[in-house]
Protein backbone atom coordinates (compact mmCIF):
# COMPACT_ATOMS: atom_id res chain seq x y z
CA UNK A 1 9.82 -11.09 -100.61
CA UNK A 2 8.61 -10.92 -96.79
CA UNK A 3 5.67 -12.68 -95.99
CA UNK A 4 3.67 -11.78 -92.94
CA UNK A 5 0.43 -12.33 -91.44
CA UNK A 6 -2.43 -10.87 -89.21
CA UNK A 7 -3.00 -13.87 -86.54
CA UNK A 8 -6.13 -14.53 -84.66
CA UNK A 9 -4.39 -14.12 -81.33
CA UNK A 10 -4.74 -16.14 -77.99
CA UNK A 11 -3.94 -13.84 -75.09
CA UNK A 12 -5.11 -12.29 -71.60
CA UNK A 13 -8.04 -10.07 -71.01
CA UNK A 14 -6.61 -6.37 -69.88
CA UNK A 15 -7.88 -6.97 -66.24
CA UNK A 16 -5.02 -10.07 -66.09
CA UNK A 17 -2.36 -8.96 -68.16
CA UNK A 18 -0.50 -8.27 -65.70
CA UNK A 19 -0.64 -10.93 -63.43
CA UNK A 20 -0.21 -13.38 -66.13
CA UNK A 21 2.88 -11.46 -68.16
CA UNK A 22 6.51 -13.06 -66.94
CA UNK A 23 9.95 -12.79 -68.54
CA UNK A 24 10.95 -14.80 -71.65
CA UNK A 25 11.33 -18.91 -71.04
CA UNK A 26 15.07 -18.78 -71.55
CA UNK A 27 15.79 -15.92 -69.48
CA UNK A 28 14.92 -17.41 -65.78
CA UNK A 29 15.78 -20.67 -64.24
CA UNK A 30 13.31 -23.28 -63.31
CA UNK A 31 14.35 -21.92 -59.69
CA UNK A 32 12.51 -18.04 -60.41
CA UNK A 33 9.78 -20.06 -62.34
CA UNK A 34 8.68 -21.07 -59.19
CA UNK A 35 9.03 -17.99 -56.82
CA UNK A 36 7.09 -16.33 -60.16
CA UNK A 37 4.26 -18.85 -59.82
CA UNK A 38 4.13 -18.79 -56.32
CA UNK A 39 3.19 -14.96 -56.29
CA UNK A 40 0.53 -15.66 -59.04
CA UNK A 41 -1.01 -19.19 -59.55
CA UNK A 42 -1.74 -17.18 -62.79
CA UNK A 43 1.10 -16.54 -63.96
CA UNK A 44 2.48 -17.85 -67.82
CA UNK A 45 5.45 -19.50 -66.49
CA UNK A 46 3.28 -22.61 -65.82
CA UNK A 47 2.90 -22.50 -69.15
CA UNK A 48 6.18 -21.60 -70.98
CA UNK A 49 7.56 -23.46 -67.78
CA UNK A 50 5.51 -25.97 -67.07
CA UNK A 51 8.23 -27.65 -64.38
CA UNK A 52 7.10 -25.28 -61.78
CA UNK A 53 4.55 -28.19 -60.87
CA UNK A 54 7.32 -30.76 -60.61
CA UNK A 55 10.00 -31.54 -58.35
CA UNK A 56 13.96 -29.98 -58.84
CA UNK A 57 15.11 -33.39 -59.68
CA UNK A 58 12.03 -34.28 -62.52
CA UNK A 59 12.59 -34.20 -66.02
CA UNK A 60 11.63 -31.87 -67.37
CA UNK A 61 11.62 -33.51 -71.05
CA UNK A 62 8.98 -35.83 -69.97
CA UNK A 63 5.39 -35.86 -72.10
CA UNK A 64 3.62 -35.57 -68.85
CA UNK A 65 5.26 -32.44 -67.98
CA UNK A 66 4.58 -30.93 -71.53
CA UNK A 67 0.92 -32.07 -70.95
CA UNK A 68 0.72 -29.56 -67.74
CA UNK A 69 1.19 -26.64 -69.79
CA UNK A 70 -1.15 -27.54 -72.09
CA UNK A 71 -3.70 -28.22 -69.29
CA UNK A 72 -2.56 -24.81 -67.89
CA UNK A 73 -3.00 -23.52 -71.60
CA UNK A 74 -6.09 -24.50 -72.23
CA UNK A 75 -7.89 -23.70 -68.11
CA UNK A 76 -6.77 -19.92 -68.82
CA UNK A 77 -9.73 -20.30 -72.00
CA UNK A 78 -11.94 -22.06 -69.73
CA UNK A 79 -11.86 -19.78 -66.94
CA UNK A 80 -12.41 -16.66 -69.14
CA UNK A 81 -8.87 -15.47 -68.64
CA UNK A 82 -7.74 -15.69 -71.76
CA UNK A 83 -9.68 -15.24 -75.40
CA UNK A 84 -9.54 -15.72 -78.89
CA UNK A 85 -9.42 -12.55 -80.91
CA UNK A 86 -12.45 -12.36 -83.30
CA UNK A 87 -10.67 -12.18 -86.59
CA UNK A 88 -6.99 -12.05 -87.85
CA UNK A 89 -5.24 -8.84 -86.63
CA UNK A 90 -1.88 -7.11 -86.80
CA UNK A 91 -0.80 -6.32 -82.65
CA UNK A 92 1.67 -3.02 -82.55
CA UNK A 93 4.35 -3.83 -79.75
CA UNK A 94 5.60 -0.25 -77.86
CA UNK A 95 8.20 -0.88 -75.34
CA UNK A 96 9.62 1.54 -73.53
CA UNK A 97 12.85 1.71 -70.84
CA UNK A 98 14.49 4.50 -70.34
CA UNK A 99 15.31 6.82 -73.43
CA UNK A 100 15.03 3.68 -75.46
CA UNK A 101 11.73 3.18 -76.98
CA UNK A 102 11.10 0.74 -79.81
CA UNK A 103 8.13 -0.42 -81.41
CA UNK A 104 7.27 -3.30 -83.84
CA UNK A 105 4.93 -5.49 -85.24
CA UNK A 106 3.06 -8.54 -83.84
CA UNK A 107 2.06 -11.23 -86.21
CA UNK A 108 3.28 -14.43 -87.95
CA UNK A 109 5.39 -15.51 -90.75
CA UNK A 110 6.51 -18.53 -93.14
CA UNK A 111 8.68 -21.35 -91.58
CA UNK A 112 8.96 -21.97 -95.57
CA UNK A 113 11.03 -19.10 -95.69
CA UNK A 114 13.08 -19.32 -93.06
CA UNK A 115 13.89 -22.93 -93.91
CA UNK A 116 15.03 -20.90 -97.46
CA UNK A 117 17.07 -18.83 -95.40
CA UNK A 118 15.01 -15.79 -96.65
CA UNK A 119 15.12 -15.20 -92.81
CA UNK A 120 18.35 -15.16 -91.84
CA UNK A 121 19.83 -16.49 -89.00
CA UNK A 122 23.62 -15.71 -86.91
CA UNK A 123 23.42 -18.21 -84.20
CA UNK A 124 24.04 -22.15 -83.97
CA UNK A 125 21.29 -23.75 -82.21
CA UNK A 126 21.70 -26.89 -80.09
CA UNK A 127 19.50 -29.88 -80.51
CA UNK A 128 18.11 -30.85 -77.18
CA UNK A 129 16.91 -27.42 -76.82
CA UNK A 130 15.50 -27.25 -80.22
CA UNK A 131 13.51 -30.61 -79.40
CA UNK A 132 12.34 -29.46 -76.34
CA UNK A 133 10.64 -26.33 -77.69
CA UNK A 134 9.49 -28.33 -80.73
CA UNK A 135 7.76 -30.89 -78.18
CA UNK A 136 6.43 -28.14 -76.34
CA UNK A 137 4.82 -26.47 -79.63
CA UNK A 138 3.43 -29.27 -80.96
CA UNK A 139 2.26 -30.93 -77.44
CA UNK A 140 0.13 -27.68 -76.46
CA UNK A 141 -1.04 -26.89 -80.30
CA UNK A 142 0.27 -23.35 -79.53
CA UNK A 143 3.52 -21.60 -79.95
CA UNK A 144 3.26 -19.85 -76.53
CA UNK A 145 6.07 -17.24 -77.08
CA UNK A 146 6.82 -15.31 -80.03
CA UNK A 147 10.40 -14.82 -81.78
CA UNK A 148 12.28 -11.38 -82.10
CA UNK A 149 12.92 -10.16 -85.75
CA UNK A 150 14.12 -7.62 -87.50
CA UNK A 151 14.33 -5.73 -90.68
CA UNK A 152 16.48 -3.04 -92.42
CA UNK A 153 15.41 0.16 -91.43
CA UNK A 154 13.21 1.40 -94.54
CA UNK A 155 11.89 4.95 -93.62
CA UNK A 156 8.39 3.98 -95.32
CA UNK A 157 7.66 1.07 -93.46
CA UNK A 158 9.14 2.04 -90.36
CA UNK A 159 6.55 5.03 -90.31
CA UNK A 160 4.01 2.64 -91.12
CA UNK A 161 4.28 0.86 -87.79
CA UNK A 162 4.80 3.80 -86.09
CA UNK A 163 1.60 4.83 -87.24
CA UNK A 164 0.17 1.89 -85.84
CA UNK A 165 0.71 3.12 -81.82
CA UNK A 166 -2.88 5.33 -83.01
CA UNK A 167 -4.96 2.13 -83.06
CA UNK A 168 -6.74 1.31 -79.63
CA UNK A 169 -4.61 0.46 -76.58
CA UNK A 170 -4.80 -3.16 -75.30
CA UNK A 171 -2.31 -3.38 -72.50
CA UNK A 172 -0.37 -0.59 -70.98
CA UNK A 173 2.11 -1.94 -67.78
CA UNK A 174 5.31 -2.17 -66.40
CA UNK A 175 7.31 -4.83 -65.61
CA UNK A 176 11.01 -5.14 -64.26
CA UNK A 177 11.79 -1.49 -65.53
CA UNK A 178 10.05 -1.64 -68.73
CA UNK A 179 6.90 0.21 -70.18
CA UNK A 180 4.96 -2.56 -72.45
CA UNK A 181 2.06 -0.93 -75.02
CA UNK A 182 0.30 -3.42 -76.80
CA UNK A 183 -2.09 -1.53 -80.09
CA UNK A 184 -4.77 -3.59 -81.78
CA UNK A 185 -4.48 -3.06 -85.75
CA UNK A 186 -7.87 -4.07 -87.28
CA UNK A 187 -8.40 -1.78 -90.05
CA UNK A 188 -8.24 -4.23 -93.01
CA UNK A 189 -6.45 -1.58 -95.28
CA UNK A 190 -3.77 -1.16 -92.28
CA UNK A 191 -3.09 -4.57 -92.59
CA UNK A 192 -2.97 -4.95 -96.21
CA UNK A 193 -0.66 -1.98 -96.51
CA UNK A 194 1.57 -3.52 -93.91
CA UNK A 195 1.82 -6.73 -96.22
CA UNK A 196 1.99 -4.95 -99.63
CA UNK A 197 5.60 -3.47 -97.91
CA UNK A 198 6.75 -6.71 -96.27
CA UNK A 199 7.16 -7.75 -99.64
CA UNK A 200 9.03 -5.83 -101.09
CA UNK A 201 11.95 -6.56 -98.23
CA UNK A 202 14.34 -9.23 -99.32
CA UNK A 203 14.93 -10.77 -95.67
CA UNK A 204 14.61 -10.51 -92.21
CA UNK A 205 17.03 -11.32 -89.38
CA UNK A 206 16.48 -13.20 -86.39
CA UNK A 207 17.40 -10.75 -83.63
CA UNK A 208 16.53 -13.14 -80.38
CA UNK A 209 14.83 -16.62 -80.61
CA UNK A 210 16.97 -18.91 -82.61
CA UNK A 211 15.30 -21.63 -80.84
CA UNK A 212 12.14 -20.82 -81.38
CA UNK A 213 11.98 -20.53 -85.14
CA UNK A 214 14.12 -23.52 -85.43
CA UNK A 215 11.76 -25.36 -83.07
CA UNK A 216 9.01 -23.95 -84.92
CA UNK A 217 10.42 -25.19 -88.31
CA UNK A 218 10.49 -28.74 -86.95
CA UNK A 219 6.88 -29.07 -86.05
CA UNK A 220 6.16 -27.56 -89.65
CA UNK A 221 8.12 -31.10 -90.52
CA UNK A 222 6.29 -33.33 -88.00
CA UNK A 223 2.29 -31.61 -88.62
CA UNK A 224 2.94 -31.75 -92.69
CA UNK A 225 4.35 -35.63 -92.27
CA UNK A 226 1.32 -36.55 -90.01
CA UNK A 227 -0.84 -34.58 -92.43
CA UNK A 228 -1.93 -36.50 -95.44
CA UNK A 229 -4.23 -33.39 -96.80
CA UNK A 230 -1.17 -30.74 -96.26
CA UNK A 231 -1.25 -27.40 -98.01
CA UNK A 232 1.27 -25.19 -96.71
CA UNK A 233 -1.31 -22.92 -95.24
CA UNK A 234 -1.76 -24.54 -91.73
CA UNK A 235 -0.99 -22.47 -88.94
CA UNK A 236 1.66 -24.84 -88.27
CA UNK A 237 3.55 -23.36 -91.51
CA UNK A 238 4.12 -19.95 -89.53
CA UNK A 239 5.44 -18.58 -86.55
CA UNK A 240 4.77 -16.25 -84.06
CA UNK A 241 7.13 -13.17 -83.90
CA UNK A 242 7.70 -9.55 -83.70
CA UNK A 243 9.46 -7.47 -85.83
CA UNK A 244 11.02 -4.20 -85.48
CA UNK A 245 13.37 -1.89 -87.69
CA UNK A 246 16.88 -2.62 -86.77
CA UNK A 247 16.93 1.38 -85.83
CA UNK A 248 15.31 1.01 -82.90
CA UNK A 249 17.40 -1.89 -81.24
CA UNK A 250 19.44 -1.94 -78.54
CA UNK A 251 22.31 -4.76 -78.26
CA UNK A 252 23.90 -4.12 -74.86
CA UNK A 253 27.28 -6.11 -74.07
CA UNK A 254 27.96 -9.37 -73.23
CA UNK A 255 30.74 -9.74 -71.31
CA UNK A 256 32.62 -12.75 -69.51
CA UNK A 257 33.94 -13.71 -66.21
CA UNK A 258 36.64 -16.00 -65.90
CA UNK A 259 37.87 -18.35 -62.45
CA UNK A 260 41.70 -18.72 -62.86
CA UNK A 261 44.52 -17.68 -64.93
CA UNK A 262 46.28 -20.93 -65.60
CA UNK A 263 49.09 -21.65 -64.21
CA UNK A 264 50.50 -17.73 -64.66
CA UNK A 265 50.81 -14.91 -62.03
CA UNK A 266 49.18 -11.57 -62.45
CA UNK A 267 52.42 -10.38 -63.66
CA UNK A 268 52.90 -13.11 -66.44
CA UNK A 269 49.20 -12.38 -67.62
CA UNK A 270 49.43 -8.66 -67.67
CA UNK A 271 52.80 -9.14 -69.78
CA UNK A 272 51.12 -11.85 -72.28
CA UNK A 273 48.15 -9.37 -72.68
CA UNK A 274 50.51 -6.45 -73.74
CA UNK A 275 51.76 -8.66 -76.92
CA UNK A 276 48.70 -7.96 -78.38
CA UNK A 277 46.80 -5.17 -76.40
CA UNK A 278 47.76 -1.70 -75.07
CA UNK A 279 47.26 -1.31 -71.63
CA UNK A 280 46.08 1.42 -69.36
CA UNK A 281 45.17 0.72 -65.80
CA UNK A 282 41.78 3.24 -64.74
CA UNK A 283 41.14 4.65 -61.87
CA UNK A 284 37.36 4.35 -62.05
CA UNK A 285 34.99 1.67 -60.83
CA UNK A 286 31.28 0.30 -62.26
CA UNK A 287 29.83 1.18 -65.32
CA UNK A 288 32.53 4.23 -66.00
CA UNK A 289 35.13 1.67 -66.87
CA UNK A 290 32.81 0.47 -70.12
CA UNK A 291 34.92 0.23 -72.84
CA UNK A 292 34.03 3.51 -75.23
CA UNK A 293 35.14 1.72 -78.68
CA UNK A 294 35.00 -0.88 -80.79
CA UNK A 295 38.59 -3.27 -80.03
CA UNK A 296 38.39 -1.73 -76.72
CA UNK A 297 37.91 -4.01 -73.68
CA UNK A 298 37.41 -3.45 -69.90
CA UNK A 299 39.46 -5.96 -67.62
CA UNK A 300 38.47 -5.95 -63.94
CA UNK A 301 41.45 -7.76 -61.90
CA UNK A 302 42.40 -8.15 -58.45
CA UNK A 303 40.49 -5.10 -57.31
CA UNK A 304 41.61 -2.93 -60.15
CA UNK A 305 40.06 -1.92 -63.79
CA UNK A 306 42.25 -1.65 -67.15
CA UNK A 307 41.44 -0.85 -70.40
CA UNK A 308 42.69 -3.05 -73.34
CA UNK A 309 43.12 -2.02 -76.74
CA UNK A 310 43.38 -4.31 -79.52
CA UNK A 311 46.82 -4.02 -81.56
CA UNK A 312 46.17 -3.24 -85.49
CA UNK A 313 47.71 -6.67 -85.71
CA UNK A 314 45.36 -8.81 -84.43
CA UNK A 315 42.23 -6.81 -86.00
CA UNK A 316 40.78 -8.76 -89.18
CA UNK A 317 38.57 -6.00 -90.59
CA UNK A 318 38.00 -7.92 -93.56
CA UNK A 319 36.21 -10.82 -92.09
CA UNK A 320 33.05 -10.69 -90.64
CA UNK A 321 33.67 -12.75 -87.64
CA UNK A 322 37.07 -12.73 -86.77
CA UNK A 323 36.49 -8.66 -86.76
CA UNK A 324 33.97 -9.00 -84.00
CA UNK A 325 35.48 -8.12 -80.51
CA UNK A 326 33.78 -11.46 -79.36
CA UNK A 327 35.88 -13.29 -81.64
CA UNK A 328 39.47 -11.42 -80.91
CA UNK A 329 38.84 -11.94 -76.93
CA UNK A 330 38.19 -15.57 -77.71
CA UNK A 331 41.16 -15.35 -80.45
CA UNK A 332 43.87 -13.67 -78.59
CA UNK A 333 42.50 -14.25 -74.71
CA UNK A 334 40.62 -16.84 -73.63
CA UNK A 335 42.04 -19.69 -76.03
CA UNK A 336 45.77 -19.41 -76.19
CA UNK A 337 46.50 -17.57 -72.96
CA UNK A 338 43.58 -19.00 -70.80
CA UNK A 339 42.92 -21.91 -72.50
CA UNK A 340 39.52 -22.05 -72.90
CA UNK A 341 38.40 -23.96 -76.16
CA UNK A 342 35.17 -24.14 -76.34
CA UNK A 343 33.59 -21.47 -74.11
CA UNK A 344 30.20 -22.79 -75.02
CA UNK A 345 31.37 -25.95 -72.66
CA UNK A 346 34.15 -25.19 -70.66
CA UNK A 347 33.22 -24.81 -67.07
CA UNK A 348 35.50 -22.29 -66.07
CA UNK A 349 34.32 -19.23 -68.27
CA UNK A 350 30.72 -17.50 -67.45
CA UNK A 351 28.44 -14.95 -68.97
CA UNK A 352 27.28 -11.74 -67.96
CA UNK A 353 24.18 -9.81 -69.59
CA UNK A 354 24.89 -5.82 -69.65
CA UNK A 355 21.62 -5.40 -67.97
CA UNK A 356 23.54 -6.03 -65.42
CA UNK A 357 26.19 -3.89 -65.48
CA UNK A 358 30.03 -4.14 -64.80
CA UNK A 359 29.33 -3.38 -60.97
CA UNK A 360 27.87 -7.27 -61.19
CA UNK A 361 31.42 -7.90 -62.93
CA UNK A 362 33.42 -6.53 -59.90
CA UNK A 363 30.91 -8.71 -57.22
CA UNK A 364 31.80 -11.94 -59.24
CA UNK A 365 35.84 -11.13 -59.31
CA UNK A 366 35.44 -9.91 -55.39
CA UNK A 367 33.64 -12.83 -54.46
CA UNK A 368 36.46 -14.83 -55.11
CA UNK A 369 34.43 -16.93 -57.41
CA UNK A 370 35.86 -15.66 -60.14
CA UNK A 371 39.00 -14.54 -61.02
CA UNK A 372 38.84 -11.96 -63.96
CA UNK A 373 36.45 -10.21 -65.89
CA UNK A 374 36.02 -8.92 -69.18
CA UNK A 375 33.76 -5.94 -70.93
CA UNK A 376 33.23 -6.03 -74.26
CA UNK A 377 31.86 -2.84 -76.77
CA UNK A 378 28.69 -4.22 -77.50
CA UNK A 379 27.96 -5.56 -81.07
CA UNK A 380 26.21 -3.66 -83.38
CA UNK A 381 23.36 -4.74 -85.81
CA UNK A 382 25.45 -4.26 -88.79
CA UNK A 383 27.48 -6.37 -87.82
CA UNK A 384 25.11 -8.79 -86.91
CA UNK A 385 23.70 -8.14 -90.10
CA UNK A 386 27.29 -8.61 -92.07
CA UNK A 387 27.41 -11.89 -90.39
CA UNK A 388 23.96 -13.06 -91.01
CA UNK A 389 24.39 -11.90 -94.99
CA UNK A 390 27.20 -14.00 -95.08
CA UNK A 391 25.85 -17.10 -94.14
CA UNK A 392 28.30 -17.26 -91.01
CA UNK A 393 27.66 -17.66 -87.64
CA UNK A 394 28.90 -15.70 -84.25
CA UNK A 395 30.49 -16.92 -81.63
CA UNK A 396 28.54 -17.61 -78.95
CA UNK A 397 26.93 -15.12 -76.59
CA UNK A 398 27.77 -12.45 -78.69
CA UNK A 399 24.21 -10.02 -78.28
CA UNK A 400 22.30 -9.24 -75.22
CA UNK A 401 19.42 -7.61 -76.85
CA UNK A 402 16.83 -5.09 -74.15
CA UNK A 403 14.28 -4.74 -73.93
CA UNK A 404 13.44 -8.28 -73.94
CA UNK A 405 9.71 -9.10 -75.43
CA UNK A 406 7.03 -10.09 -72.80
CA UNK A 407 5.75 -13.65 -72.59
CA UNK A 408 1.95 -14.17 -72.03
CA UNK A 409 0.46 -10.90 -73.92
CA UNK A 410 -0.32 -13.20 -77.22
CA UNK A 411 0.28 -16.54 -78.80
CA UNK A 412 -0.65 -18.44 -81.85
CA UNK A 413 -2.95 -21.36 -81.89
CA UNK A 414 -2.31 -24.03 -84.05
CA UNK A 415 -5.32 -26.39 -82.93
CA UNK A 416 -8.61 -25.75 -81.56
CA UNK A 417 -9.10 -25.17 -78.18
CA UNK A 418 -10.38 -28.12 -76.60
C-alpha cells in the first residue's frame, strides 16, 4: 500500500512563476546561485540557497544563514508573491524537452513508509548533507523542494494522471530547454480515485532526491520528539514529491573523466584494457561515439575515440550491481588499473552529466585537465529497480535523470506562516 496526499500548496502567482522558478538546489553551485539572484532579487535560490546573501568564505551551515531563507520564505507571502492554495489539491506536473515528455503527480507522502522501506531507495546518502537539508526543513517550517519518485508503470493509473493534464493550467514556461505545465486537480473524486490506486501499489522508488526524503525523515524524528501531543498526521510526517510512471523516464549517462594514467604509457593502458575489453578505435567525434549497448563503453584518449566492449568474463549477469556498467568500469578500470578506490573521494576522477554530452568529454581531455574519459550506456530503470528490490545500493553517480523537476512552482508548509 501507497499512501499519497492532496497538499495545500505554497507557491508563486502565474504572473511570477517565472521569475521566481530556478534549477534544483543540488544542481548549481553557490557560485550560479548568485549570478541567478542577481538577475532576479526574486528568484527561489535565496531560498533553497540562502548563501547567495553571504560571503564565498561563510558557512553556510550556520543558523543565521538558514534563518535568511526563511525570511526570504516567508516576504514572498507578505508581498503577495506567493499564496496558499485554498484547500488540499493534487498538482499534475507536464514537462516537456524534446521528444521526451513525461508527466506526474504533485503531492505528498508518508516518511512512515519510507522509513519501512515501502519506498525504496538505491543510493547511500551522506550525513552532513542530510543534516543540512534537515536544518533547512525544519528551520523554514517548509520543505521548499519536492523529491522525484516513481512507480511501476500500471496502464490504469498511468492513464489516470494523464487524464489529469485536462484540469486548468497553472503555469506554462520554459526554462533552460524545457517546457514546464503545471494542472490544478481539485475535483474531489479525481483525487480520491488517484488515492484508491496508490494503494493498491506495493512501493515506490526514489528516482532523484535521496537527500531530501532522508532529510525529510529526520525532521519527522526531531517535530514528533519535540511534540508531546504527536499523532502521525502532522505535515511533518510527509513529504513533498512527484511521482511519475517509470515509462516515462529518461536516465541519460553518467560518465567520468579521469587526470592521469598512473605511472603507465598509452601503450601499457591500451594493452591492460584489452585483457578484459575488445577494442576498436572510431573514427567519429561528439555524441556519435556514444556507446550503443549495454557493456559497451566510449573512451576518448589523446585526441582519439575507442569503443570498449566488456569480455563475457568480467560480466556478472546474476548480480544486480556488479552487472551494472558503473560497477565493471569501477571493477575492471578505475580500481585496479587506475587506482582509484573510492571514486566518491578520490580527487583525481570527475563526473560528467549526459546533458552535457561527450563533446564536453573531449573539452575536458583537450584541455589538458584531464587525461581520459569514459561514456557509459546509460542505466536503465529496471535496473535501478532490480537494485532497489534488492535492498542494495549503486555505486555512486550511477543516473543522471532529465528533465530535472523545477524548484519554486510549489512547496509544503509545515507551520503557519508567520
Amino acid at each position: 500500500m501507497s499512501t499519497v496526499k492532496p497538499l495545500k500548496a505554497g507557491r508563486p502567482k502565474k504572473e511570477f512563476v517565472e521569475q521566481v522558478n530556478c534549477p534544483p538546489y543540488d544542481v548549481i553551485s553557490v557560485k550560479e546561485a548568485k549570478e541567478l539572484y542577481k538577475k532576479s532579487e526574486l528568484n527561489y535560490v535565496k531560498v533553497i540557497r540562502p548563501e547567495v546573501h553571504f560571503p564565498d568564505d561563510y558557512d553556510p551551515y550556520r543558523e543565521e544563514v538558514y534563518l535568511k531563507g526563511k525570511e526570504n520564505l516567508q516576504q514572498y507571502f507578505k508581498d503577495g508573491i506567493f499564496f496558499v492554495e485554498d484547500k488540499p489539491s493534487f498538482y499534475i506536473y507536464e514537462e516537456i524537452m524534446g521528444d521526451i515528455r513525461q508527466v506526474g503527480l504533485v503531492g505528498i507522502f508518508s516518511c512512515k513508509e519510507y522509513e519501512e522501506g515501502k519506498i525504496k531507495k538505491h543510493e547511500l546518502t551522506r550525513e552532513e548533507k542530510e543534516i543540512d537539508r534537515a536544518k533547512h526543513i525544519d528551520i523554514l517550517g517548509a520543505q521548499t523542494e519536492p523529491v522525484f519518485l516513481a512507480y511501476r508503470s500500471w496502464e490504469k493509473l498511468d492513464n489516470l494522471i494523464f487524464e489529469g493534464t485536462k484540469f486548468p493550467k497553472e503555469y506554462d514556461f520554459v526554462a533552460d530547454g524545457v517546457r514546464h505545465i503545471l494542472y490544478l486537480a481539485k475535483d474531489d473524486e479525481y483525487i480520491k480515485e488517484i488515492q484508491k490506486l496508490f494503494a493498491e501499489l506495493p512501493h515506490l522508488y526514489i528516482a532523484d532526491g535521496h537527500h531530501r526524503s532522508q532529510a525529510a525523515w529526520r525532521v519527522m524524528k526531531w517535530r514528533s520528539e519535540r511534540n508531546p501531543k504527536h499523532t502521525g498526521e502532522e505535515p511533518y510526517n510527509f513529504f513533498l514529491a512527484v511521482v511519475f510512471p517509470h515509462k516515462v523516464l529518461h536516465i541519460m549517462d553518467y560518465n567520468r573523466v579521469v587526470k592521469d594514467l598512473p605511472g603507465l604509457t598509452e601503450e601499457e593502458f591500451l594493452n591492460k584494457l584489452r585483457e578484459k575489453f575488445e577494442i576498436e578505435e572510431l573514427k567519429v567525434r561528439g555524441n556519435d561515439a556514444k556507446p550503443k549497448m549495454v557493456h559497451t563503453f566510449s573512451m576518448y584518449l589523446n585526441g582519439k575515440w575507442y569503443s570498449l566492449k566488456a569480455k563475457p568474463s568480467i560480466i556478472k549477469e546474476d548480480d544486480p550491481i556488479n552487472s551494472l556498467d558503473v560497477s565493471i568500469l569501477q571493477n575492471e578500470v578505475l580500481d585496479p588499473i587506475l587506482g582509484i578506490k573510492d571514486p566518491r573521494r578520490d580527487k583525481r576522477i570527475d563526473f560528467v552529466g549526459g546533458i552535457r554530452g561527450l563533446t564536453e568529454l573531449e573539452k575536458l581531455v583537450d584541455s589538458g585537465e584531464f587525461k581520459v574519459a569514459f561514456a557509459l550506456y546509460p542505466t536503465t530503470m529496471e535496473q535501478l529497480f532490480r537494485v532497489a528490490d534488492a535492498g542494495m545500493i549503486m555505486p555512486p553517480k550511477s543516473t543522471w535523470f532529465e528533465p530535472k523537476l523545477r524548484s519554486g512552482l510549489f512547496l509544503h508548509l509545515l507551520d503557519p506562516l508567520q
